[in-house]
Protein backbone atom coordinates (compact mmCIF):
# COMPACT_ATOMS: atom_id res chain seq x y z
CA UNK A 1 8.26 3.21 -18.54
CA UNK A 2 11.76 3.36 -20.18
CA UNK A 3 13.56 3.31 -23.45
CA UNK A 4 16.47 0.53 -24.11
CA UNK A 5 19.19 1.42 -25.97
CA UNK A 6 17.43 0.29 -29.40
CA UNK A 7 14.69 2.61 -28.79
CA UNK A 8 12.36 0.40 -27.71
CA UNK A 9 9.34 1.26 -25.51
CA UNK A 10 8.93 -0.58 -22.16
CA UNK A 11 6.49 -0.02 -19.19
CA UNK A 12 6.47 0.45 -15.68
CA UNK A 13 4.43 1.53 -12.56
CA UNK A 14 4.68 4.85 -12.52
CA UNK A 15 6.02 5.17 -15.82
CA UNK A 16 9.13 7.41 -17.02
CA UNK A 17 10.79 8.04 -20.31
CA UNK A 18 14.45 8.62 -19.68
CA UNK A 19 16.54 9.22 -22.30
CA UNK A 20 18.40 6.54 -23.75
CA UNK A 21 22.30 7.01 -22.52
CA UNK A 22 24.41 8.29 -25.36
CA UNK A 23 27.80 6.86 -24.58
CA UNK A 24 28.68 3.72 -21.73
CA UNK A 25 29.86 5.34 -18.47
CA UNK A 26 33.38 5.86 -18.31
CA UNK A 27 34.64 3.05 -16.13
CA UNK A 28 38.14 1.71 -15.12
CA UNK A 29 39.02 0.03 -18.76
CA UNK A 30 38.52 3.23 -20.19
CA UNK A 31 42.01 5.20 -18.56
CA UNK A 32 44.94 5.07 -20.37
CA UNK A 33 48.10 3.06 -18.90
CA UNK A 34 49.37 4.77 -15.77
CA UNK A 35 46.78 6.61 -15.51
CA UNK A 36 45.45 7.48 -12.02
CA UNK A 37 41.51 7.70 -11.35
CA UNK A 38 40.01 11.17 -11.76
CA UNK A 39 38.10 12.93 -9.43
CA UNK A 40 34.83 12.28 -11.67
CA UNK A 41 35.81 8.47 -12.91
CA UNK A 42 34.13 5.49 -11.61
CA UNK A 43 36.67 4.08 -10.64
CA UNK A 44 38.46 6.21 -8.68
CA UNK A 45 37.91 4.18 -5.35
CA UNK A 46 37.86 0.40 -4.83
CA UNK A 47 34.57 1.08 -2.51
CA UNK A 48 32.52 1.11 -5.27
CA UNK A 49 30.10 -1.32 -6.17
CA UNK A 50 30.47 -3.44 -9.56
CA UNK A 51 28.01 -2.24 -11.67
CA UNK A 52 26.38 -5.82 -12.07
CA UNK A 53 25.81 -5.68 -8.02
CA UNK A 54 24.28 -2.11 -8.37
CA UNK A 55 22.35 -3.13 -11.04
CA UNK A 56 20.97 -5.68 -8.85
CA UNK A 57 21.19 -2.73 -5.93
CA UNK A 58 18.81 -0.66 -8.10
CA UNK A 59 15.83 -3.13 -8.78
CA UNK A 60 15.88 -4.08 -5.24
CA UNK A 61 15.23 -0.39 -4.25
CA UNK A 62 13.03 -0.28 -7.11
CA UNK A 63 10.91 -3.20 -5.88
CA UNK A 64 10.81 -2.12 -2.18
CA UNK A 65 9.85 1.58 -3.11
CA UNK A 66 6.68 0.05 -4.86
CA UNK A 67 5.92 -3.28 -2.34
CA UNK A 68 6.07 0.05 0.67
CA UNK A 69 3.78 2.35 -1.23
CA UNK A 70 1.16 -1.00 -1.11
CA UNK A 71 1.97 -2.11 2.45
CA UNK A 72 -1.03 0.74 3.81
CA UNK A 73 -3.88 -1.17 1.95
CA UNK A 74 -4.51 -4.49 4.04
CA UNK A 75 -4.08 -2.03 7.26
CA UNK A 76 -6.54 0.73 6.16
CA UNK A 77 -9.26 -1.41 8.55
CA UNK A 78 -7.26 -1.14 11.08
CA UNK A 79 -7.03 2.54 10.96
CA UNK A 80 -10.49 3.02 10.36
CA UNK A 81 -11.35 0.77 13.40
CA UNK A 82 -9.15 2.96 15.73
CA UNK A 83 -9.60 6.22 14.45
CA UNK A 84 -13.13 5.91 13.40
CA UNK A 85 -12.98 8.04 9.93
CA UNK A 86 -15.39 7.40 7.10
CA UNK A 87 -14.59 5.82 3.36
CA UNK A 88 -14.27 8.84 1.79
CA UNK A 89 -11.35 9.83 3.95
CA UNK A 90 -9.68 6.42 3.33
CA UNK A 91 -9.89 6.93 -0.02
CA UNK A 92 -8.50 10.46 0.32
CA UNK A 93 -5.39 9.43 2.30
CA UNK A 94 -4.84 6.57 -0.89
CA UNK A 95 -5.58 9.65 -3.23
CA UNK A 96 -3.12 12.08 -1.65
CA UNK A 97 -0.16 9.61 -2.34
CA UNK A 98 -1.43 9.08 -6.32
CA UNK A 99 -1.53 13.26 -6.59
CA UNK A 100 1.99 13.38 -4.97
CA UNK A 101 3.83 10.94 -7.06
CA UNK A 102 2.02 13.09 -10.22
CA UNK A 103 3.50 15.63 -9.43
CA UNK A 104 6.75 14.57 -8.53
CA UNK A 105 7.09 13.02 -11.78
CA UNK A 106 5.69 16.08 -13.68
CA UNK A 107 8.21 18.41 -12.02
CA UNK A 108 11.10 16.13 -11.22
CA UNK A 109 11.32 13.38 -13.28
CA UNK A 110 14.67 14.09 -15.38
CA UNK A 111 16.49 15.84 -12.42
CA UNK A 112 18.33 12.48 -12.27
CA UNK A 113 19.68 13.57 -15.33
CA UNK A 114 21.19 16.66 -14.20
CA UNK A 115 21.84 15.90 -10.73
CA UNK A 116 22.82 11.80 -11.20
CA UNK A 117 20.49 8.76 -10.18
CA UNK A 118 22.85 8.74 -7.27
CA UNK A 119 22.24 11.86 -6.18
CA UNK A 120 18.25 11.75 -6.66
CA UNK A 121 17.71 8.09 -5.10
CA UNK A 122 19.75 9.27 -1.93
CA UNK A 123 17.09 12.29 -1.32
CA UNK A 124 14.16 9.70 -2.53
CA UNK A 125 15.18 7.17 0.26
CA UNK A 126 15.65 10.03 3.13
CA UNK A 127 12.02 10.42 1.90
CA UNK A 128 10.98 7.12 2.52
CA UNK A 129 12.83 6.90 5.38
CA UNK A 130 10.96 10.03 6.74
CA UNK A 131 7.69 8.67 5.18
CA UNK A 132 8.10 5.14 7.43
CA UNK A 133 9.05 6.93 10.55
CA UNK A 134 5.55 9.49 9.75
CA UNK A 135 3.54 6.12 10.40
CA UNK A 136 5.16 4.82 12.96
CA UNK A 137 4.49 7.93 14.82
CA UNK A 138 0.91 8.46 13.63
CA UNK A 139 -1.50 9.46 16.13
CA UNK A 140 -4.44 10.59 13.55
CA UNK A 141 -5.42 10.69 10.71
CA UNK A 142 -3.29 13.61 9.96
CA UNK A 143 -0.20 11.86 10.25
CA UNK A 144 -1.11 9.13 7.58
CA UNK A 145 -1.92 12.12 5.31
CA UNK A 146 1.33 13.40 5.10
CA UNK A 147 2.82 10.11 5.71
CA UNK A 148 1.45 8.97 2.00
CA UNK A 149 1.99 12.43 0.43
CA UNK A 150 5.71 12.41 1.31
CA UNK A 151 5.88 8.66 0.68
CA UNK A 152 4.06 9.89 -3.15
CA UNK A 153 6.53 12.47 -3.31
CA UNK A 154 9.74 9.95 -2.72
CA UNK A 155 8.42 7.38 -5.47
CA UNK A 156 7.69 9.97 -7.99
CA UNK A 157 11.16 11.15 -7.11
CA UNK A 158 12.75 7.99 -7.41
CA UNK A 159 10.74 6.80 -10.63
CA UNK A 160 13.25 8.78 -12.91
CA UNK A 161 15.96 7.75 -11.68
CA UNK A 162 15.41 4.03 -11.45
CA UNK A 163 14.42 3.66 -14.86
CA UNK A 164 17.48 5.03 -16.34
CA UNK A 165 20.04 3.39 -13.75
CA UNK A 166 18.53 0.10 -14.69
CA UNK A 167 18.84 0.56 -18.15
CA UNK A 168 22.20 2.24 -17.64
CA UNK A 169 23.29 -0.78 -15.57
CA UNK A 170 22.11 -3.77 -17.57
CA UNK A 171 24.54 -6.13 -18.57
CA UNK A 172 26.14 -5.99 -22.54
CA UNK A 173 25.43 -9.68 -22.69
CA UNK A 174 21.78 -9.24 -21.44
CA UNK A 175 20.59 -5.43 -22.16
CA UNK A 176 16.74 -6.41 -22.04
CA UNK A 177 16.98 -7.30 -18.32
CA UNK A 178 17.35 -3.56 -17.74
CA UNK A 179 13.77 -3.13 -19.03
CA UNK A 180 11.92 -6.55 -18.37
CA UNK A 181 12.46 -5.48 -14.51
CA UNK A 182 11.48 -2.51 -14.79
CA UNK A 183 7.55 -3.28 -16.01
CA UNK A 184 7.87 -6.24 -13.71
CA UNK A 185 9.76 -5.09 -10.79
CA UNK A 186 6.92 -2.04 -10.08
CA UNK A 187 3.61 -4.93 -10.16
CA UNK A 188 5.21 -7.54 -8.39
CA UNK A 189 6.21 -5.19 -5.55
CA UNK A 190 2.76 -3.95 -5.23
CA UNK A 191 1.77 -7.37 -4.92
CA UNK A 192 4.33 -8.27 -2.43
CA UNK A 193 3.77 -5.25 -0.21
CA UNK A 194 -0.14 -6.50 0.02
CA UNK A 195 0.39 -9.83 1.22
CA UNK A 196 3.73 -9.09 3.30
CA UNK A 197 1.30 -6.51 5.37
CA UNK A 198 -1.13 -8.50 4.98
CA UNK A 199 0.22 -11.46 7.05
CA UNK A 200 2.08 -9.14 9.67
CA UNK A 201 -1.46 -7.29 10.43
CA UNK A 202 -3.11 -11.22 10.79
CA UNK A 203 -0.12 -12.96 12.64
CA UNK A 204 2.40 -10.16 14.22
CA UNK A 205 2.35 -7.98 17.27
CA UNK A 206 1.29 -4.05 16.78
CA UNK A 207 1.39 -4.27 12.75
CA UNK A 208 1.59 -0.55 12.46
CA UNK A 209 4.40 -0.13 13.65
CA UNK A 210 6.42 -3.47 13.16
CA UNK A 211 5.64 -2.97 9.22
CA UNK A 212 7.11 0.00 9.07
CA UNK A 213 9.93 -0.09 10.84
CA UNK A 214 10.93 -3.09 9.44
CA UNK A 215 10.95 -1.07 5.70
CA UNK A 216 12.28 2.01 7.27
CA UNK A 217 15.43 -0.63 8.30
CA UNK A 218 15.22 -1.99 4.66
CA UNK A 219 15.93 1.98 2.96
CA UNK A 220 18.07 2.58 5.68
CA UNK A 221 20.35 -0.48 3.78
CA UNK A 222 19.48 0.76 0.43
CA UNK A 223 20.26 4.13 1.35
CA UNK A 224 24.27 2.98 1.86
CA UNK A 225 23.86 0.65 -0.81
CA UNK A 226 23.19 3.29 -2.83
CA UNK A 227 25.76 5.57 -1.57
CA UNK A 228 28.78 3.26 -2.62
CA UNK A 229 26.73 2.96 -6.55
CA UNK A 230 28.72 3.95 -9.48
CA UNK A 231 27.17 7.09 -11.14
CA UNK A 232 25.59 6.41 -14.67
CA UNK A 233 24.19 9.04 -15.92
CA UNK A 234 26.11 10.82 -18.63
CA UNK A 235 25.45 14.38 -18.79
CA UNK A 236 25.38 14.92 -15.13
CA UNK A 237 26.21 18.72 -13.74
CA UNK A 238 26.68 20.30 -10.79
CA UNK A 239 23.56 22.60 -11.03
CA UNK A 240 20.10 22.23 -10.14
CA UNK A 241 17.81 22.14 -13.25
CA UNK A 242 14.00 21.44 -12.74
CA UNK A 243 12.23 20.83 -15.96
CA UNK A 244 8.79 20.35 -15.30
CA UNK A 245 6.95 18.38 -17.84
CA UNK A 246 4.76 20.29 -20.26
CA UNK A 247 1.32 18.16 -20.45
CA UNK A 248 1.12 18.88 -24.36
CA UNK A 249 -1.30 16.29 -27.22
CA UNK A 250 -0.63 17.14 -30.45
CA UNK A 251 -3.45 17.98 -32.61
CA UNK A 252 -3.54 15.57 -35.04
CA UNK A 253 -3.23 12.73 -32.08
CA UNK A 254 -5.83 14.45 -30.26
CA UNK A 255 -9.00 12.14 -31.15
CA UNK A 256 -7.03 9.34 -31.32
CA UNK A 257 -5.63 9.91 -27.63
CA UNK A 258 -8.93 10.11 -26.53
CA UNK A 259 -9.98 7.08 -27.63
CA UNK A 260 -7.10 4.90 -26.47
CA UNK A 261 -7.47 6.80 -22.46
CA UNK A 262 -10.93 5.21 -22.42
CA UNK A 263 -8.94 2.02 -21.44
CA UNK A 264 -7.04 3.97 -19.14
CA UNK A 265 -9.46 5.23 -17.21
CA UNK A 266 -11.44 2.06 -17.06
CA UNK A 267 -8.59 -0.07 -15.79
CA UNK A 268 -7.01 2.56 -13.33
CA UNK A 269 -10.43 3.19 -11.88
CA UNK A 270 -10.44 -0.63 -10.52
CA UNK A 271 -6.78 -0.54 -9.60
CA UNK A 272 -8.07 2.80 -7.45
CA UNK A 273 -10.58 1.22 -5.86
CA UNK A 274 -8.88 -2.32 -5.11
CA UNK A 275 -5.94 -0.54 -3.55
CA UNK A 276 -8.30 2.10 -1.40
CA UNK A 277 -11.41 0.05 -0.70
CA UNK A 278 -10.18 -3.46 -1.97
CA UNK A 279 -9.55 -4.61 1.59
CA UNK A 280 -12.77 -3.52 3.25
CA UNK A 281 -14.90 -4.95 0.44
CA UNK A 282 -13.03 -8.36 0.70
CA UNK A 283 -14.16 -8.26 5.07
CA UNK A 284 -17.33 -7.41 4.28
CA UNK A 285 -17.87 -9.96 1.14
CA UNK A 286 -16.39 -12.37 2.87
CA UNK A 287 -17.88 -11.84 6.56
CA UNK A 288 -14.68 -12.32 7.97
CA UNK A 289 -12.19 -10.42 10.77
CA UNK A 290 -9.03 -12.52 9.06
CA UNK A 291 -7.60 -9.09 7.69
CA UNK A 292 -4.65 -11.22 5.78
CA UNK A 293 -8.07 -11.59 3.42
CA UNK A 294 -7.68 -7.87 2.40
CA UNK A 295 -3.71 -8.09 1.75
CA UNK A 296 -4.41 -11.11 -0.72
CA UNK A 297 -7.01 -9.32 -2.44
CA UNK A 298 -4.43 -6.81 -3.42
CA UNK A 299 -1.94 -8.99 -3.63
CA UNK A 300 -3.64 -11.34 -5.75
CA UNK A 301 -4.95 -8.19 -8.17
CA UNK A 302 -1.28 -6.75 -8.40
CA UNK A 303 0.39 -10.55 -9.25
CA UNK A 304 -2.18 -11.66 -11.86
CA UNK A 305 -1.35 -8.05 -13.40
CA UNK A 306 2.71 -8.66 -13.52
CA UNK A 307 2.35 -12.19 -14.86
CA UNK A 308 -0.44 -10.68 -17.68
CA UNK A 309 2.51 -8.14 -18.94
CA UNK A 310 4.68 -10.67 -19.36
CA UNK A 311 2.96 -13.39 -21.03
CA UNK A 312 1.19 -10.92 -23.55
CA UNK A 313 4.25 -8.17 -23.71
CA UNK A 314 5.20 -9.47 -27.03
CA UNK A 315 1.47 -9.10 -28.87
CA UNK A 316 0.88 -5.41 -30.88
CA UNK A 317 -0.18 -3.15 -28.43
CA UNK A 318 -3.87 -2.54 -29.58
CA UNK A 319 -4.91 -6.16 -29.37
CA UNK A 320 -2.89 -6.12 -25.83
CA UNK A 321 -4.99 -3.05 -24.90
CA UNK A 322 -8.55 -4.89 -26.50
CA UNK A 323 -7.43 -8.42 -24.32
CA UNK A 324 -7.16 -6.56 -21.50
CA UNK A 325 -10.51 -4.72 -21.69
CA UNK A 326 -12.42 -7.22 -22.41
CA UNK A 327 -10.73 -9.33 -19.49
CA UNK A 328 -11.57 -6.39 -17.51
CA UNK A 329 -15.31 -6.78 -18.33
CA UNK A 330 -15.38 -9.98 -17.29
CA UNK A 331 -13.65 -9.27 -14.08
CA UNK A 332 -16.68 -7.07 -13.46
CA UNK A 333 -19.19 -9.37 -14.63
CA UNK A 334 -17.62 -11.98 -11.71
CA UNK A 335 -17.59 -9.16 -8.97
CA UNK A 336 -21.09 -8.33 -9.90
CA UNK A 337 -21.87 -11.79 -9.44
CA UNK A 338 -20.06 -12.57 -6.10
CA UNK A 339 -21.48 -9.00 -4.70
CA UNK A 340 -25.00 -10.41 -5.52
CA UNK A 341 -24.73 -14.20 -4.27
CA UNK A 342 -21.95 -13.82 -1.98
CA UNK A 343 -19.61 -16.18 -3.48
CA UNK A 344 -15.97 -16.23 -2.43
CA UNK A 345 -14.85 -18.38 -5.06
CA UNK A 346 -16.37 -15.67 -7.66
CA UNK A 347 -14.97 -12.76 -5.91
CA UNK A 348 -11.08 -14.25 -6.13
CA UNK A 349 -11.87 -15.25 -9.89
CA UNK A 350 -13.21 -12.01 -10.77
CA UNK A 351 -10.54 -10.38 -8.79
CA UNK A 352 -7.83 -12.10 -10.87
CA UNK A 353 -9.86 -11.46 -14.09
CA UNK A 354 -9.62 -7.74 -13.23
CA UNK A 355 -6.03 -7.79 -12.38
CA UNK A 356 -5.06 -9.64 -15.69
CA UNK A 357 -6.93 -6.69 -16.89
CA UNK A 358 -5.15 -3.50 -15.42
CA UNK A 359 -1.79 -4.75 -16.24
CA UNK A 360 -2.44 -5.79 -19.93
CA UNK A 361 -4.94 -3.12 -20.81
CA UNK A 362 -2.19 -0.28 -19.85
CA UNK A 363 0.81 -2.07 -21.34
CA UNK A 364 -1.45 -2.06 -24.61
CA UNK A 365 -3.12 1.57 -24.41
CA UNK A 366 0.25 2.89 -22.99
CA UNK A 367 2.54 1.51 -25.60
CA UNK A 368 -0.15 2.79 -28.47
CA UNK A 369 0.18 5.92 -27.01
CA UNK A 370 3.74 6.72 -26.62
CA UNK A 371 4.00 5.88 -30.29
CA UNK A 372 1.20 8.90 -31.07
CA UNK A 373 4.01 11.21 -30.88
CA UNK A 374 7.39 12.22 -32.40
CA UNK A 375 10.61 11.79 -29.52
CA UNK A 376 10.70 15.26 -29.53
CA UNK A 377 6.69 15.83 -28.09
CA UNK A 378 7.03 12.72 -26.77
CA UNK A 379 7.65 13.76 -23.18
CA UNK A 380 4.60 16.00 -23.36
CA UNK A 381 2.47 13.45 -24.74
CA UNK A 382 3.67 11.14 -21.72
CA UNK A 383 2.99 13.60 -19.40
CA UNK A 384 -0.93 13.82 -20.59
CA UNK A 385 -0.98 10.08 -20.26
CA UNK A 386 0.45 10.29 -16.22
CA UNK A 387 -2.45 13.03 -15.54
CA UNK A 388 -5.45 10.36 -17.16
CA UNK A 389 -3.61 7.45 -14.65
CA UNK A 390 -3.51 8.81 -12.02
CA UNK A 391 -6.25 10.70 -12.02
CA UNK A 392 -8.32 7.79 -13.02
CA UNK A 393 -6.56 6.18 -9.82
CA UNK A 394 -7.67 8.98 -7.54
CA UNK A 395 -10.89 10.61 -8.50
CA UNK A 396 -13.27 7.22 -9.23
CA UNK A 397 -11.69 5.79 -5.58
CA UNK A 398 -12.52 9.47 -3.69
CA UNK A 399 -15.71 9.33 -5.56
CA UNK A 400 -16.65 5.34 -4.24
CA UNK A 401 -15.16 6.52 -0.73
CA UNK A 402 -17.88 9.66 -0.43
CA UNK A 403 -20.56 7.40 -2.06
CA UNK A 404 -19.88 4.44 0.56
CA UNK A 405 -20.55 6.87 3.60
CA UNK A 406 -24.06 7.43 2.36
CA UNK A 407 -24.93 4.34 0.47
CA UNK A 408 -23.05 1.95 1.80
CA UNK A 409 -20.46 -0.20 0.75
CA UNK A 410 -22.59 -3.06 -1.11
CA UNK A 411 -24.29 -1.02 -2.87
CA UNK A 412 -21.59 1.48 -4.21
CA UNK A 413 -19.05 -1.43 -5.44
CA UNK A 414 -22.36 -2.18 -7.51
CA UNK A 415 -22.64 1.09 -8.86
CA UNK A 416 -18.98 1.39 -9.76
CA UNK A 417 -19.21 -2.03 -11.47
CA UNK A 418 -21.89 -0.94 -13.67
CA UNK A 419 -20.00 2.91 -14.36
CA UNK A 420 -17.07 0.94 -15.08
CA UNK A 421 -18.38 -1.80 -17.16
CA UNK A 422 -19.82 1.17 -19.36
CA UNK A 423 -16.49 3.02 -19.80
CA UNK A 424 -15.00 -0.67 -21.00
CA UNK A 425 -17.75 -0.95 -23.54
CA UNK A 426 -16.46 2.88 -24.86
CA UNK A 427 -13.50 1.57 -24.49
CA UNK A 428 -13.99 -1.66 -26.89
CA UNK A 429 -15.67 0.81 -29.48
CA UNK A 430 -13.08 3.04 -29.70
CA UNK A 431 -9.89 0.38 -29.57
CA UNK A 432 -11.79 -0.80 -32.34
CA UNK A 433 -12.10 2.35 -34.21
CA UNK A 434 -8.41 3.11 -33.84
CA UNK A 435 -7.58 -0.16 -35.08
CA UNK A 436 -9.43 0.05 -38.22
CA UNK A 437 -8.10 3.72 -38.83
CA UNK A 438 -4.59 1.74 -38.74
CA UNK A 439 -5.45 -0.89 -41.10
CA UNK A 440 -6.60 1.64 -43.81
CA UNK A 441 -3.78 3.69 -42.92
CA UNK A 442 -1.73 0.20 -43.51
CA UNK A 443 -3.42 -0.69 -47.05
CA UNK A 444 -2.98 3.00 -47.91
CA UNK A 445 0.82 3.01 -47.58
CA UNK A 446 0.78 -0.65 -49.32
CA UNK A 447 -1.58 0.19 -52.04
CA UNK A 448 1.13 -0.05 -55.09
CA UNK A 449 1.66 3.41 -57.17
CA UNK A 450 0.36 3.37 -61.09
CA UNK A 451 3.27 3.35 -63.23
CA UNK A 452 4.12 3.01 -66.97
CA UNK A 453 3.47 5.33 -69.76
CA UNK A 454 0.25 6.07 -69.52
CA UNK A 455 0.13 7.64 -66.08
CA UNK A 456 2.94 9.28 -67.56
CA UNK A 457 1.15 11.13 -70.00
CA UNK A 458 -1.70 11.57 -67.49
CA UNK A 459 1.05 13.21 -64.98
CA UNK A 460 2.35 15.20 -67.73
């Protein structure tokens, strides 16, 4: 998430609220005549980029971190086939990258501003870069564990500073582009990362290792890309300053925050469990070995979600948030369905349904939410809202993972269907609580105050 320079409120996955930039950077039209590039000036060597190529630069590394942190999912079988570990631990090595990027947001998310986005996305990509070469080397489980928490670490690293270069970086003649790829940019590489996995593990020699190193090649490029970026961030310093988030709800937002997580937690829940268990439920629905089937689930559930945010990105958020919920429901109603009568038609629906879902539901609950607070408790508010994602992202999916061991995985997607279907019926009820707490607020405010001589008397 991000803020343009008119103060509006955009979204992305993960989300970050950097501050808006207070002045352009200085760049070479700013010198005076004769005057030779500073040490600290933009411009001081022609091996720069332009900052339209770096902006460009920026939401290509922005896509790839996102399309890497999916590229696991479709190959999760294949792990579990040669290692032999149970759901629940699947679900705990896609958990242990969800916890990691919370907490690199919570702690490091405006270091960027400090350090510079240059600084911050070099260490992010060594990350990465470290992350790739964890599982290409992986021998156990073990390996993929801290494979995905360093990979967690890198994005959450990276999320800051992203969002602010992009906005930083957008042209004058075009400043929304800055934040339309940034809520795009995120979804869409989750999507990609699914189905380019997807079709290595189906068509390409030893997938677990030609996946990765092709990405590991791919930062490698960003990370000198990146290197030669001009620096955008205004009131960079020398010094290290970590500011950690305070997770903070003020009290008169407090019920109302509670109502508008309900969609939260409903819609992150199914992202959780499609990009954990998604895969193996799509095999096993489906009765198929074709594991390209698992990378289109995902990639079909993360596309359906970018193209929802931008056809409904324009509607007031609470009717956003109440589309996507009841979409959501739906979505559930058609995987209950397929589940029962084995339809793969139903299952693809219902997976699109649900994906429609997740990305309007949070652009609507999100956007209702940031605007709960004042900017200056804003950043705590926002940091209450990252805990309920990605919580809702990890616990529901561990949860599904330990109940699959002993249930089976039939019958648990059947009880997380019904769980879930109840939290978006809360959900509804409480959307449309909030909303009519708005429109009295509304008629309040409109209501016209009694004047003439009268009430003048009376007030006297």
């Amino acid at each position: 998430m991000s803020v343009d320079r008119t103060g509006t409120i955009e979204l992305r996955l993960p989300v970050y609220l950097p501050p808006p930039p207070t002045h352009p950077p200085p760049g070479p039209e700013d010198r005076r005549p004769g005057e030779r590039p500073g040490p600290g000036r933009e411009g001081r060597t022609g091996r720069r980029l332009s900052r339209a190529r770096a902006f460009w630069l920026v939401g290509a590394t922005l896509v790839l971190l996102l399309l890497s942190s999916s590229a696991p999912s479709p190959m999760y079988v294949l792990y579990q086939q040669r290692w032999h570990f149970s759901a629940t631990v699947l679900t705990v090595v896609f958990g242990i990258y969800a916890v990691a990027v919370l907490v690199a947001l919570l702690l490091f998310g405006s270091l960027s501003d400090t350090l510079g986005r240059r600084r911050v996305l070099l260490v992010a990509l060594v990350g990465e870069v470290a992350s790739m070469a964890l599982f290409i080397g992986a021998r156990d489980v073990l390996w993929l564990l801290a494979a995905r928490a360093v990979q967690g670490a890198a994005v959450g690293l990276a999320t800051g500073a992203t969002g602010a270069a992009l906005i930083e970086l957008a042209p004058p003649t075009a400043p929304s582009r800055g934040t339309l790829l940034n809520s795009a940019g995120p979804v869409g590489g989750i999507a990609a990362g699914a189905l380019f996995a997807g079709l290595l593990v189906q068509f390409a020699p030893a997938p677990t290792v030609l996946t990765y190193a092709l990405l590991l090649a791919a930062f490698v490029l960003a990370f000198f890309g990146v290197l030669v970026m001009p620096e955008t961030a205004p009131g960079r310093t020398a010094g290290l300053r970590i500011r950690p988030s305070r997770i903070s709800v003020p009290a008169p937002a407090r019920r109302t925050f509670a109502l508008l997580s309900l969609p939260l937690v409903a819609v992150w829940s199914v992202c959780g469990l499609y990009l954990s268990l998604g895969p193996s439920l799509a095999v096993h629905l489906l009765h198929t070995d074709d594991l390209l089937v698992g990378g289109l689930t995902v990639a079909l559930f993360a596309g359906v979600a970018t193209a929802g945010q931008l056809a409904l990105g324009k509607l007031p958020p609470l009717r956003t948030a109440t589309i996507g919920v009841t979409a959501t429901l739906a979505g559930l109603g058609l995987l209950h369905a397929a589940l029962t009568s084995g339809g793969a038609m139903l299952f693809f629906i219902g997976t699109a349904a649900l994906g429609f879902g997740w990305g309007t539901a949070f652009l609507g609950a999100f956007r209702a939410l940031a605007a709960l607070a004042d900017p200056a408790r804003r950043s705590g508010l926002l940091a209450a809202v990252y805990a309920v994602v990605y919580l809702s992202m990890t616990v529901p999916a561990v949860a599904a993972g330990t109940l699959a061991g002993a249930w089976g995985l039939h019958r648990t997607a059947l009880a997380f269907i019904a769980v879930t279907a109840a939290v978006c019926l809360a959900a509804l009820a409480g959307l449309a609580r909030v909303q009519a707490q708005a429109c009295a607020a509304r008629r309040r405010h409109a209501r016209p105050r009694p004047t003439g001589p009268r009430h003048a008397r009376r007030r006297g």
